[in-house]
C-alpha atoms as a PDB file:
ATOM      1  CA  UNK A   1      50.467  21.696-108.738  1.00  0.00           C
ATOM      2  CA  UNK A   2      52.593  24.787-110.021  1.00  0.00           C
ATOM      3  CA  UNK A   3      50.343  27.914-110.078  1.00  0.00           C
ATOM      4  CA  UNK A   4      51.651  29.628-113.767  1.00  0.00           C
ATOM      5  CA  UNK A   5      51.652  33.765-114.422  1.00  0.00           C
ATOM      6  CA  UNK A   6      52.557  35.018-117.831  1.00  0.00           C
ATOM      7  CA  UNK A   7      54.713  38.010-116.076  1.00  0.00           C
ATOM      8  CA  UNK A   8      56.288  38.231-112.979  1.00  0.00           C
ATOM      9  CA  UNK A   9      53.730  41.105-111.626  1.00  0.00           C
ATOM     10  CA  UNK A  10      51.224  38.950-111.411  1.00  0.00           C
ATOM     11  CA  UNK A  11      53.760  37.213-108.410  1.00  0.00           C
ATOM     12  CA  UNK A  12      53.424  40.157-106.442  1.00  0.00           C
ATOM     13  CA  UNK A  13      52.535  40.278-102.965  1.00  0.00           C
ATOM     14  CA  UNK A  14      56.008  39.042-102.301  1.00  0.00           C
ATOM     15  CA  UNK A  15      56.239  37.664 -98.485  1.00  0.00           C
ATOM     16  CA  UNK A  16      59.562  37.177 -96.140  1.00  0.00           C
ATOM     17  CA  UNK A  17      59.881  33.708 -97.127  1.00  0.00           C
ATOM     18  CA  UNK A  18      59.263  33.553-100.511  1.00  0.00           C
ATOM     19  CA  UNK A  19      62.533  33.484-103.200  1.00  0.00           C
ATOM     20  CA  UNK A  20      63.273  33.620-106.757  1.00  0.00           C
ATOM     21  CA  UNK A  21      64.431  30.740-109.179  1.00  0.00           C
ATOM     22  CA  UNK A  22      65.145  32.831-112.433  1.00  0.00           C
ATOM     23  CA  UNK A  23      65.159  30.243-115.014  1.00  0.00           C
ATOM     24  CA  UNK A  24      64.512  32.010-117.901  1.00  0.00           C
ATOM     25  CA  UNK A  25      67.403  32.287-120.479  1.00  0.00           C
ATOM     26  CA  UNK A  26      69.951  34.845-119.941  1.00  0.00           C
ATOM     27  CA  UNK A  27      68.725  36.928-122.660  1.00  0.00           C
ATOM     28  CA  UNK A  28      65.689  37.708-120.833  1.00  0.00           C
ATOM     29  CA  UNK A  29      67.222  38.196-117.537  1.00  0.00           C
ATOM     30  CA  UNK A  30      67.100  41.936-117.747  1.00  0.00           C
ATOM     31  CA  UNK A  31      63.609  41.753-118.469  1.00  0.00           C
ATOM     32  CA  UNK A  32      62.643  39.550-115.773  1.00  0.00           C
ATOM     33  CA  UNK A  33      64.617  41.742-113.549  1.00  0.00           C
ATOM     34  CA  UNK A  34      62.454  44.833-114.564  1.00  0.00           C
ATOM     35  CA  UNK A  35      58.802  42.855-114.361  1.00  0.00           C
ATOM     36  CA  UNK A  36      60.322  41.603-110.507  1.00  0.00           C
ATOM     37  CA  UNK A  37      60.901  45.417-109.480  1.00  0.00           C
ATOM     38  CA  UNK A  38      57.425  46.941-110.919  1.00  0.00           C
ATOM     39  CA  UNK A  39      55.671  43.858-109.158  1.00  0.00           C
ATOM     40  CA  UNK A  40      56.928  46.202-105.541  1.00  0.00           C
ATOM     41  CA  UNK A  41      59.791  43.381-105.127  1.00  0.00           C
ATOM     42  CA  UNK A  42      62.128  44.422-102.507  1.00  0.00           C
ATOM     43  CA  UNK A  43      66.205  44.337-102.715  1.00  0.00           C
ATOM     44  CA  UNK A  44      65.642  41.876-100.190  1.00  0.00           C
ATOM     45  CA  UNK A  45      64.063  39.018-102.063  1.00  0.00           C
ATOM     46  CA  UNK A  46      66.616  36.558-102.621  1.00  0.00           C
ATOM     47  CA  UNK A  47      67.506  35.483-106.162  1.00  0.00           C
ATOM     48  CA  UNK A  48      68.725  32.809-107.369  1.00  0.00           C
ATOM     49  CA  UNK A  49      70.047  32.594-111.002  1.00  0.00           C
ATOM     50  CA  UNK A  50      69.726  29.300-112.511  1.00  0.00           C
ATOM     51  CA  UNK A  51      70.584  29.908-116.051  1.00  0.00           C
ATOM     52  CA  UNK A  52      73.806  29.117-117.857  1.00  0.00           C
ATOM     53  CA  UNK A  53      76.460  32.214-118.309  1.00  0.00           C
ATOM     54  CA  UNK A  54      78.472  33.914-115.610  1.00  0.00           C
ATOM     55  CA  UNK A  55      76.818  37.218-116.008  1.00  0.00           C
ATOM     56  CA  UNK A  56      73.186  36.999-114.988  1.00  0.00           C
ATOM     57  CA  UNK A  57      74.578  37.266-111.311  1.00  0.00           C
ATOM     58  CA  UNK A  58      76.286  40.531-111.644  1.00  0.00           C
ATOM     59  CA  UNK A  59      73.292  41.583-113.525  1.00  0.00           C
ATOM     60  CA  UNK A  60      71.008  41.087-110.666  1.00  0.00           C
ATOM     61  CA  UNK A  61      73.243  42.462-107.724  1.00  0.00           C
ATOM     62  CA  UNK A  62      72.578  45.520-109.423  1.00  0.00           C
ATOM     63  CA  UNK A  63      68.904  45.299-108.339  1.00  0.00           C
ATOM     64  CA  UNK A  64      68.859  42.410-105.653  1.00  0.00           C
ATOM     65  CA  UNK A  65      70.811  42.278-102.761  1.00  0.00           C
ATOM     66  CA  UNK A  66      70.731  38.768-102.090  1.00  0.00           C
ATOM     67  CA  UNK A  67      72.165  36.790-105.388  1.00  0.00           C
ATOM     68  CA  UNK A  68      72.951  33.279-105.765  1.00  0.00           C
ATOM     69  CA  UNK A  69      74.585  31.342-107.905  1.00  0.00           C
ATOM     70  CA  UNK A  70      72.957  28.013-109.596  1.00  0.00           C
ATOM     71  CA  UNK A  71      75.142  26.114-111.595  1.00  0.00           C
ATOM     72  CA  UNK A  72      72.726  23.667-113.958  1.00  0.00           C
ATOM     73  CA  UNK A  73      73.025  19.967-115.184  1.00  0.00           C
ATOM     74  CA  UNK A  74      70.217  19.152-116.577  1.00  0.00           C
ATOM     75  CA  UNK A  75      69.787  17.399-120.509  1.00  0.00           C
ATOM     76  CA  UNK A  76      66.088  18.393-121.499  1.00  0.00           C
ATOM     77  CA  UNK A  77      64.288  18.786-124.648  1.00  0.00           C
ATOM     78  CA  UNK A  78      61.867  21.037-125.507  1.00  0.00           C
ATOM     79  CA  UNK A  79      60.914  21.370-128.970  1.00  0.00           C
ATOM     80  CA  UNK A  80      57.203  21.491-128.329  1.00  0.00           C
ATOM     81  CA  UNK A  81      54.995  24.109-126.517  1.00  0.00           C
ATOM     82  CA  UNK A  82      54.347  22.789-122.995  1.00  0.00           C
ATOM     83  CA  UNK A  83      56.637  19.528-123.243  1.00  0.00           C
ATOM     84  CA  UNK A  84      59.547  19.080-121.795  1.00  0.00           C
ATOM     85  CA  UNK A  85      61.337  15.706-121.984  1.00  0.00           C
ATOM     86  CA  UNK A  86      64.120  14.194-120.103  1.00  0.00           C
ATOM     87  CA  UNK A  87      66.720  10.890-120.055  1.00  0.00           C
ATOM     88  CA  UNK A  88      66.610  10.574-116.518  1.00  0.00           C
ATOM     89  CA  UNK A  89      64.822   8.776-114.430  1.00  0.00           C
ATOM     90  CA  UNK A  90      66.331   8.622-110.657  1.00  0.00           C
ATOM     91  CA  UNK A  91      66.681  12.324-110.911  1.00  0.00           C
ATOM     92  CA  UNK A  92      65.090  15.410-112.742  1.00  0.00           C
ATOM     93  CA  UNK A  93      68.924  17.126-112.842  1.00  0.00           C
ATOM     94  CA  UNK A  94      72.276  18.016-111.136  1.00  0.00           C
ATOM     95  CA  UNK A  95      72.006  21.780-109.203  1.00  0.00           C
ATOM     96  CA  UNK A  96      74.944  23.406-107.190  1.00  0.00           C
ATOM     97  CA  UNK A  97      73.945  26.508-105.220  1.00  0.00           C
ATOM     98  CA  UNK A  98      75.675  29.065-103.384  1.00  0.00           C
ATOM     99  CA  UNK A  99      75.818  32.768-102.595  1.00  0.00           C
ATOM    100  CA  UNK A 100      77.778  35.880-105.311  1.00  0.00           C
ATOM    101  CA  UNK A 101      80.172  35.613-105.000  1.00  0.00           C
ATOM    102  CA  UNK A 102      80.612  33.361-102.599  1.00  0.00           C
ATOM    103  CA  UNK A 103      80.185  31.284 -99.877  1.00  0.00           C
ATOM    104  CA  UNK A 104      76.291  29.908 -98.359  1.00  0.00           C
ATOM    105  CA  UNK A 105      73.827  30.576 -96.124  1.00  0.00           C
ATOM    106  CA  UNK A 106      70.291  29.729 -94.494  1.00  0.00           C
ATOM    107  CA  UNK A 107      68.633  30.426 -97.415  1.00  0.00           C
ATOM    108  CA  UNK A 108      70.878  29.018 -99.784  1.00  0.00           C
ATOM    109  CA  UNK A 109      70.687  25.205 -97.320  1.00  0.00           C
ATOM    110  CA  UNK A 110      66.961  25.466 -97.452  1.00  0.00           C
ATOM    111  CA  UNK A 111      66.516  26.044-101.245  1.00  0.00           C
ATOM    112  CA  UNK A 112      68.822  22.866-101.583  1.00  0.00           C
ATOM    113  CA  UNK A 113      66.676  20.882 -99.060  1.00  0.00           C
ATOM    114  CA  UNK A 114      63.250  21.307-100.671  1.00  0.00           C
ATOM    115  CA  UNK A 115      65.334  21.082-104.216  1.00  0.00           C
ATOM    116  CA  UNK A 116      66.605  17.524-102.946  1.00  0.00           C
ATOM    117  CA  UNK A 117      62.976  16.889-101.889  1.00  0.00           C
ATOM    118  CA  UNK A 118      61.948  17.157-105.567  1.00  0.00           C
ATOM    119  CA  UNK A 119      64.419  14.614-106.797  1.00  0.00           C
ATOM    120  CA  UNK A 120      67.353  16.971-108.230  1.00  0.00           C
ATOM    121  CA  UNK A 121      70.958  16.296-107.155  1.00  0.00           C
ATOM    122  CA  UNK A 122      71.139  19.424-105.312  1.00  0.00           C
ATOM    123  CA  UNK A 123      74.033  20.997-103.112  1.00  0.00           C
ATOM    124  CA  UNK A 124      75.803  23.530-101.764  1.00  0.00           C
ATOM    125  CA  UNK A 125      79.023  24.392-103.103  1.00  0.00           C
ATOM    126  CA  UNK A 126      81.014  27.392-101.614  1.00  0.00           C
ATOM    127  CA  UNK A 127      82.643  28.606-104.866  1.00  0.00           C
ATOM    128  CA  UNK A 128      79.930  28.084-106.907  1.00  0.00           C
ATOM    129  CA  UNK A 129      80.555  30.871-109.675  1.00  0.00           C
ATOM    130  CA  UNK A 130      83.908  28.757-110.581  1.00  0.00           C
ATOM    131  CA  UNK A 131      81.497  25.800-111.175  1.00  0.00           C
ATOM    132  CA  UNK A 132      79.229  27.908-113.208  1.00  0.00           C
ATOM    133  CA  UNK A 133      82.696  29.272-115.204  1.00  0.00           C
ATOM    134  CA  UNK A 134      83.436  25.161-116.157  1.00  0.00           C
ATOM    135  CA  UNK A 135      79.625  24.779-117.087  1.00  0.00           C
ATOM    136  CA  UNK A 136      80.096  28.017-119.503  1.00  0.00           C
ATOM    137  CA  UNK A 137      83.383  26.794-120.957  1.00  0.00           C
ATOM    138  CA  UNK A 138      81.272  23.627-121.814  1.00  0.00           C
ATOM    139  CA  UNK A 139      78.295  26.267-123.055  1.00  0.00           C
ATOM    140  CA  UNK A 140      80.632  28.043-125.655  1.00  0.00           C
ATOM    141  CA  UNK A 141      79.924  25.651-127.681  1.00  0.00           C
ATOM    142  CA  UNK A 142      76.501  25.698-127.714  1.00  0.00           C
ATOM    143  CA  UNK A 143      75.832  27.626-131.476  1.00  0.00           C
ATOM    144  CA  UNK A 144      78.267  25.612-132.966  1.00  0.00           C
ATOM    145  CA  UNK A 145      75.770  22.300-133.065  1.00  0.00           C
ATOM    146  CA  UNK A 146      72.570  24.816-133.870  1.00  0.00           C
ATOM    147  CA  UNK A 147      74.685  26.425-136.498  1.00  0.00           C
ATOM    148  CA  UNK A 148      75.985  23.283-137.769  1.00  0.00           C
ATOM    149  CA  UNK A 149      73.795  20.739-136.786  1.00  0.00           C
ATOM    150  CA  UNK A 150      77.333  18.626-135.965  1.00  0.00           C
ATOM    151  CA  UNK A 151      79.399  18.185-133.258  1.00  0.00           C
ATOM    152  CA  UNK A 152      82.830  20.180-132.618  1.00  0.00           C
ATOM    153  CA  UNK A 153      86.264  18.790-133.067  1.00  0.00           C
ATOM    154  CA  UNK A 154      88.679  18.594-130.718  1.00  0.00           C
ATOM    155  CA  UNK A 155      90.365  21.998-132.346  1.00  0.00           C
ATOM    156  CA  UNK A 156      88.092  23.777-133.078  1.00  0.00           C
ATOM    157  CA  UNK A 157      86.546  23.452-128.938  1.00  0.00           C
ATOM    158  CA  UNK A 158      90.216  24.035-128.051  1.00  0.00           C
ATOM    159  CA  UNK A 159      90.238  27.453-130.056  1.00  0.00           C
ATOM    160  CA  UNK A 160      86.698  28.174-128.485  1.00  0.00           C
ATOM    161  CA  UNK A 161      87.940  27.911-125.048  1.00  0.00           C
ATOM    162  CA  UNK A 162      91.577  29.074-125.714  1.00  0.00           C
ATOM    163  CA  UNK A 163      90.438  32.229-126.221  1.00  0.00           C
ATOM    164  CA  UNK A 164      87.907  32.239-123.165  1.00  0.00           C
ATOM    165  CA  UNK A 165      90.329  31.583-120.826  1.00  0.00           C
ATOM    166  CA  UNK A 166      92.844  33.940-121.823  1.00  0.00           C
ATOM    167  CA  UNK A 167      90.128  36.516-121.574  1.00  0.00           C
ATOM    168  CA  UNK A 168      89.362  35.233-118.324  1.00  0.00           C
ATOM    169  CA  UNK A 169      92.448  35.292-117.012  1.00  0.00           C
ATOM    170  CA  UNK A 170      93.724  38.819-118.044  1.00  0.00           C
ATOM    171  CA  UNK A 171      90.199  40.060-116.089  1.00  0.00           C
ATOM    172  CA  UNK A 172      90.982  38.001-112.764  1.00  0.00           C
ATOM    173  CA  UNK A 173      88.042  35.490-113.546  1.00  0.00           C
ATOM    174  CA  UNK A 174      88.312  32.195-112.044  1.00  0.00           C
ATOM    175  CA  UNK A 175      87.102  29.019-112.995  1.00  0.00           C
ATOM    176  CA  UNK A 176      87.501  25.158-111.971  1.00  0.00           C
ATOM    177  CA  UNK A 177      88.835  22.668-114.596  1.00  0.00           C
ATOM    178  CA  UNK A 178      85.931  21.674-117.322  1.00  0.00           C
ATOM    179  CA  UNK A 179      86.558  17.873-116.175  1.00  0.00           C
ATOM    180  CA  UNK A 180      86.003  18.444-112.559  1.00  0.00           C
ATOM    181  CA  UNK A 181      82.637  19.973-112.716  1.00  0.00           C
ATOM    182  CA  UNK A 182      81.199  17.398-115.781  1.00  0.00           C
ATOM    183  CA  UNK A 183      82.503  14.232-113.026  1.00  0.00           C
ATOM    184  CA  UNK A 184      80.195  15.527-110.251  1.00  0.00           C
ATOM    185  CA  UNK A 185      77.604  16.604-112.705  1.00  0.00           C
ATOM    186  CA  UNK A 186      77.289  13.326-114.579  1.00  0.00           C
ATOM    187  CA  UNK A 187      77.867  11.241-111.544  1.00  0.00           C
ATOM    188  CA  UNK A 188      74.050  10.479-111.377  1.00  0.00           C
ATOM    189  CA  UNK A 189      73.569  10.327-115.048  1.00  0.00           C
ATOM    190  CA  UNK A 190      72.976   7.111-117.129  1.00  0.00           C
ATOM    191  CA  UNK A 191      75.467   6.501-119.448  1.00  0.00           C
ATOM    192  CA  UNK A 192      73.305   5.358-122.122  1.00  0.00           C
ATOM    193  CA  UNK A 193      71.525   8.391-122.708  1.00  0.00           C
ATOM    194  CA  UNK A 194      71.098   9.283-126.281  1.00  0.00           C
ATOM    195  CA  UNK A 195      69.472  10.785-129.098  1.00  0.00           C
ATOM    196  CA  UNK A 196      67.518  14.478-129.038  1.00  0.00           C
ATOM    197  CA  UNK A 197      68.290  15.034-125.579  1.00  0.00           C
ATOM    198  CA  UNK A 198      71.985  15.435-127.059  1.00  0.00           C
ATOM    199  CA  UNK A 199      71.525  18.772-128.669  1.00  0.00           C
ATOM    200  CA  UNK A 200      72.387  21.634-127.213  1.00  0.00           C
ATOM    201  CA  UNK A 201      69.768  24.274-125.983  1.00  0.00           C
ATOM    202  CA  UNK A 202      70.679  26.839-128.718  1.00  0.00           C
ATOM    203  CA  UNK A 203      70.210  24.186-131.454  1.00  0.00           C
ATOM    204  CA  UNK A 204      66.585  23.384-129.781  1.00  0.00           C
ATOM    205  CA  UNK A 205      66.010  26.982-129.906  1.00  0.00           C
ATOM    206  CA  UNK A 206      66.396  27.443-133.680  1.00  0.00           C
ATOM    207  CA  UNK A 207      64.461  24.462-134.354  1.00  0.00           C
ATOM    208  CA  UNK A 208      61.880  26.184-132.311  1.00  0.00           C
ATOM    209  CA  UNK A 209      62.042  29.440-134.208  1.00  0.00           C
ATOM    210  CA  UNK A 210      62.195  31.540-130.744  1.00  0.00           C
ATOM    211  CA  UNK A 211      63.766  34.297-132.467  1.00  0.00           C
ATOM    212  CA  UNK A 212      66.819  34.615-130.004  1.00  0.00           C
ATOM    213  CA  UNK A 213      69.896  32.485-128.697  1.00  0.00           C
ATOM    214  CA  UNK A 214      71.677  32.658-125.801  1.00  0.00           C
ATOM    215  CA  UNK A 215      74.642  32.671-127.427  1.00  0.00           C
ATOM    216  CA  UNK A 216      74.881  36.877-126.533  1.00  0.00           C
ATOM    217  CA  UNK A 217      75.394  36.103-123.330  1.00  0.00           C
ATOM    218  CA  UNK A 218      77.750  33.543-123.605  1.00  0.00           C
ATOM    219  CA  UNK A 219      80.145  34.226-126.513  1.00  0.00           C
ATOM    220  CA  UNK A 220      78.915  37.751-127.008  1.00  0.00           C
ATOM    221  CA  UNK A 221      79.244  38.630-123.458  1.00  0.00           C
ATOM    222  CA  UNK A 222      83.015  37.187-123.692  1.00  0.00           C
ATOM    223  CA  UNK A 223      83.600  39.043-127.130  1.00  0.00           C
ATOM    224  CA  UNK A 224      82.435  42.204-125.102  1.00  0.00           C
ATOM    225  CA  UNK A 225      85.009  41.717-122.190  1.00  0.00           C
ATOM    226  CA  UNK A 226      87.682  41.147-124.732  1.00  0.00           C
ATOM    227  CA  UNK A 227      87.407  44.238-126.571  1.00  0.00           C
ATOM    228  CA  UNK A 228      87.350  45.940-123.426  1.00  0.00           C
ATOM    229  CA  UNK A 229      91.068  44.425-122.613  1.00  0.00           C
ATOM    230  CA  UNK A 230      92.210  45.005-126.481  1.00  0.00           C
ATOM    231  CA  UNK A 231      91.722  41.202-126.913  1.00  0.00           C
ATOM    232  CA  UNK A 232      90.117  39.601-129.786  1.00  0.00           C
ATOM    233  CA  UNK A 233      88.090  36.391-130.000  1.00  0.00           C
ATOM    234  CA  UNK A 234      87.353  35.254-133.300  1.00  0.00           C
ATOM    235  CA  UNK A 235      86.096  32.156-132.711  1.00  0.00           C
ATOM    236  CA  UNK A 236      83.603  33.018-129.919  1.00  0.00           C
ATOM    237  CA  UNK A 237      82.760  36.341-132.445  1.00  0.00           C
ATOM    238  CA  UNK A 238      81.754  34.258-135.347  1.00  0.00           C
ATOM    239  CA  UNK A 239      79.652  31.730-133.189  1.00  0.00           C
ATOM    240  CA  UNK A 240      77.721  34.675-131.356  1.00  0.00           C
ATOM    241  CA  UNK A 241      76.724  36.308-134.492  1.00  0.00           C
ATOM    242  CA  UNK A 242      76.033  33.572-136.914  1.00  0.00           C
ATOM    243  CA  UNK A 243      73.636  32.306-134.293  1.00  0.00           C
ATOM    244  CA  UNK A 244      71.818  35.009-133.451  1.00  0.00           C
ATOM    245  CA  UNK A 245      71.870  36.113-137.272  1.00  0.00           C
ATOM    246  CA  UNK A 246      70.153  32.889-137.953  1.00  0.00           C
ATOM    247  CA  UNK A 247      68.286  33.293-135.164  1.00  0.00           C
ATOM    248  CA  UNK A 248      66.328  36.479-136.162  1.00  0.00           C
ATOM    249  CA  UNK A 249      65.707  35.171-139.636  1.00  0.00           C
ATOM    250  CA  UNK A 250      64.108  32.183-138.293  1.00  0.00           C
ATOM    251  CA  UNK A 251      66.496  29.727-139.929  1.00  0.00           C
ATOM    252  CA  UNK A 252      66.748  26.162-139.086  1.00  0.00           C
ATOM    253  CA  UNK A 253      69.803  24.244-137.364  1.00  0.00           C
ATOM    254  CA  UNK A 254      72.755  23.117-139.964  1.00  0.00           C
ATOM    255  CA  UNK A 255      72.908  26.225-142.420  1.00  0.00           C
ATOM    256  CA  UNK A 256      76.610  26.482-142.343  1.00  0.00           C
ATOM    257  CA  UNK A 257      79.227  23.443-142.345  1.00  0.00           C
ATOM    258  CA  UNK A 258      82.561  23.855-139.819  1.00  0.00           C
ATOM    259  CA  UNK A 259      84.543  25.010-143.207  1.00  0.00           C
ATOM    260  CA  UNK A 260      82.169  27.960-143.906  1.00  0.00           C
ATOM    261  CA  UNK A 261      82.774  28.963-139.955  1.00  0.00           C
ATOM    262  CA  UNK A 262      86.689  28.408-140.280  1.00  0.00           C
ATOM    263  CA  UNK A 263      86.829  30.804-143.836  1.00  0.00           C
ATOM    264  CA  UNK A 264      84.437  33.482-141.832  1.00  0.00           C
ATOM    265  CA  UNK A 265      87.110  33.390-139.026  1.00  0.00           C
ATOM    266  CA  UNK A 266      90.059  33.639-140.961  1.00  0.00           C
ATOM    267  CA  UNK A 267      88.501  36.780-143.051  1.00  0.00           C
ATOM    268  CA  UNK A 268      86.823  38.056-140.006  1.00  0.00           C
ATOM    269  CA  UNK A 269      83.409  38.404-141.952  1.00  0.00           C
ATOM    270  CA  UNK A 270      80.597  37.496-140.355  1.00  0.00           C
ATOM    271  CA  UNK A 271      76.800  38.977-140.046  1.00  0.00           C
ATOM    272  CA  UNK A 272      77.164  42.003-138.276  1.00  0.00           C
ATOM    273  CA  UNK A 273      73.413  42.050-136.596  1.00  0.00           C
ATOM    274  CA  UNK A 274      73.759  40.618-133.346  1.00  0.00           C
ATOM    275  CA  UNK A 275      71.820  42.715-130.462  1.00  0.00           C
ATOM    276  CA  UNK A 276      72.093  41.555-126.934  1.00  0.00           C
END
């Protein structure tokens, strides 16, 4: 049994062997971060970010001093307080692990040991923040189901992605191809699985009526970088902020059809409140 806290002070004392699975979404990263360093956590304590995004690691170094990257397979649903259901059987998820920015360690093998102990698919990969890259090209898409409450076409993930790449590219980010990463994730997977488990963790967040998306730290975060290099991306823009827009007014999943998205992007009008 998993002793459970409400805040990460109430962790504290923190020993030499003890380390951090941060598993909260990314938009609470920063606050976990803070509640970690007024529990008397030291830069030392090794932390390991196993959220979605390519940002939470940064995000920590600036506080830890031993970051790790955690790219994450694993199709869940949680819709109700305390429940958390899963297709798989053999396996509670797929989990690649290695140190920011690269490269592995001790720590890193051992975390991956006890992981594999607990039934996940767990190991090491070198260049781990290029796996975590794929899994967030895959993530982009995320608000369009929750906005939608559809799948994406072909196009319209190939516009998605287009413009993350070229992002990526002008700022020296690397990533592996999408396909590589999704063959060793899936690999364990049945291929059978079906029904609620397909939607996305943004559109299980809106049903919830959490109040926030990820989807700032994903396509925001990427909108953010863009600007930075004079680049625009539209399509990652209007997905960010119609999410978290519907988001903070509690709205349900399927508000807006794929032709209400496209005439927002072509007139660039969208709902301007989007924090974090």
């Amino acid at each position: 049994m998993v002793e459970a806290f409400k805040s990460a002070e109430e962790l504290a004392p923190f020993g030499d062997e003890d380390v951090v699975l941060l598993t909260a979404k990314s938009q609470q990263t920063i606050r976990c971060l803070g509640q970690l360093k007024n529990a008397g956590a030291s830069r030392s304590l090794p932390m390991f970010c196993c959220q979605n995004s390519i940002w939470n690691e940064p995000t920590a170094s600036r506080v830890f001093d031993n970051v790790y990257g955690v790219a994450v397979s694993l199709p869940a649903t949680f819709l109700k307080a305390g429940e958390v259901t899963t297709p798989l059987s053999d396996i509670m998820g797929h989990l690649e692990i290695g140190c920011y920015p690269s490269g592995t360690d001790r720590v890193a093998a051992e975390v991956v040991r006890c992981l594999g102990e607990s039934d996940f698919d767990a190991h090491l990969n070198e260049t781990v923040m290029k796996a975590k890259a794929a899994k967030c090209l895959q993530n982009l898409m995320n608000p369009f189901d929750a906005i939608t409450d559809t799948k994406g076409s072909d196009d319209f993930i190939g516009h998605v992605r287009e413009e993350a790449e070229q992002i990526w590219k002008a700022a020296g980010i690397e990533w592996e191809p999408v396909e590589e990463y999704a063959k060793r994730s899936r690999a364990k997977r049945p291929s059978n699985t079906s029904g609620p488990e397909k939607k996305s963790s943004t559109w299980q967040s809106l049903a919830r009526g959490t109040g926030n998306v990820e989807a700032g730290q994903i396509n925001g975060d990427l909108v953010t970088l863009g600007k930075f290099l004079g680049m625009e991306a539209p399509y990652n823009e209007c997905l960010w902020r119609v999410s978290t827009d519907m988001a903070m007014k509690n709205e349900k999943p399927g508000k807006y059809s794929r032709s209400d998205l496209e005439r927002m992007i072509a007139g660039r009008r969208w709902p301007t409140l989007a924090p974090g």
